[in-house]
Protein backbone atom coordinates (compact mmCIF):
# COMPACT_ATOMS: atom_id res chain seq x y z
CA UNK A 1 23.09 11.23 15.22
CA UNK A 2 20.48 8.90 14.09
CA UNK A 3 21.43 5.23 14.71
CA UNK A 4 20.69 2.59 11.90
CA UNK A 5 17.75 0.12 12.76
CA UNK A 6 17.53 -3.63 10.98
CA UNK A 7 15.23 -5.38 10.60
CA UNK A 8 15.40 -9.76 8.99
CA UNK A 9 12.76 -11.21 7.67
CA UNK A 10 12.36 -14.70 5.77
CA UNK A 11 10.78 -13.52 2.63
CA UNK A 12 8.79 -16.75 2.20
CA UNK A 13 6.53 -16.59 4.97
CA UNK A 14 3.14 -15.62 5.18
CA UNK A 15 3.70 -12.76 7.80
CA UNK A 16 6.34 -10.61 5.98
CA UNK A 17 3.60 -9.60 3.38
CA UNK A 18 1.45 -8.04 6.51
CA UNK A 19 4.82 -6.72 7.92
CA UNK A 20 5.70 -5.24 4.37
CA UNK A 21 2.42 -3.19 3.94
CA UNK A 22 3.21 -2.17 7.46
CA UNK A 23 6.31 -0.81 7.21
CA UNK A 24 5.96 0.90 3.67
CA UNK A 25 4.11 4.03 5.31
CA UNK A 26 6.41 6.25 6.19
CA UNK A 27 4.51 7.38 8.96
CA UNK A 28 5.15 4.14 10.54
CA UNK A 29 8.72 4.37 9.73
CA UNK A 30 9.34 7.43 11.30
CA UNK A 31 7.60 6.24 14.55
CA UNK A 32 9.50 2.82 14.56
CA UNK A 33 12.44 4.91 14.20
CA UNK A 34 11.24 7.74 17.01
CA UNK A 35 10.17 4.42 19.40
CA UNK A 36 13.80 3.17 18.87
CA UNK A 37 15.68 6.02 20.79
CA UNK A 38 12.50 6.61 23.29
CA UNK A 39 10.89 3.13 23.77
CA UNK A 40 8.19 4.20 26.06
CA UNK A 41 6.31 8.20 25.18
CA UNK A 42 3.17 9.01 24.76
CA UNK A 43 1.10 9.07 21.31
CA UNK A 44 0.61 12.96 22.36
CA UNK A 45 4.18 13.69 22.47
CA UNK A 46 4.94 11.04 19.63
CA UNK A 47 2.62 13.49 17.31
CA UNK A 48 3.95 16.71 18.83
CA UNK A 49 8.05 15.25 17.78
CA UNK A 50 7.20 14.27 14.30
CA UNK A 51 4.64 17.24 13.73
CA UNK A 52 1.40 15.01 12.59
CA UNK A 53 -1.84 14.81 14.34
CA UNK A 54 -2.17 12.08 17.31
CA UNK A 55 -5.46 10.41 15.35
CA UNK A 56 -2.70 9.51 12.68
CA UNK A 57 -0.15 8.50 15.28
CA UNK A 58 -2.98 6.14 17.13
CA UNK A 59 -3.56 5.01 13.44
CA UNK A 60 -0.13 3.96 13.04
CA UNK A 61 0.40 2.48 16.01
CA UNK A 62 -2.62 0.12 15.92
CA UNK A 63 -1.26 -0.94 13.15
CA UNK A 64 1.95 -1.60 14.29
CA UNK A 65 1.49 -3.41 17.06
CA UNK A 66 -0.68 -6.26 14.63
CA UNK A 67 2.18 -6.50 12.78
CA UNK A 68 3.95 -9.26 12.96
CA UNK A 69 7.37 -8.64 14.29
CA UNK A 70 8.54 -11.78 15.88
C-alpha cells in the first residue's frame, strides 16, 4: 500500500512557482513518489519500474533536483 507524501509550501514566495511547474508533470510525480519508498536506485531501474524510457527519467530528474525543495 502506497503511503501518502506532503508536501508545504508558502504560496507567496518566489520559489513555489518553479516548484509548481515542477511538480505538475506527472512524470515527476510518479518518480517523487517511486524515490519515496526507494530513496537511492538507479535512473535505469527507475525507467524499467514506471515503464518510460531512462532519457525521460534523466529529464525529470534534472529537473527535480533544481527545484527548490527546501
Amino acid at each position: 500500500m502506497a503511503k501518502n507524501n506532503f508536501l508545504l509550501v508558502y504560496l507567496n514566495e518566489q520559489k513555489t512557482k518553479k516548484l509548481a511547474e515542477t511538480i505538475t508533470s506527472e512524470t515527476s510525480r510518479k518518480i517523487l513518489n517511486y524515490l519515496a519508498e526507494k530513496e537511492h536506485d538507479t535512473e535505469t531501474s527507475i525507467a524499467k519500474e514506471l515503464n518510460a524510457p531512462i532519457s525521460t527519467i534523466h529529464y525529470h530528474l534534472q529537473r527535480l533536483q533544481e527545484a527548490p525543495f527546501d
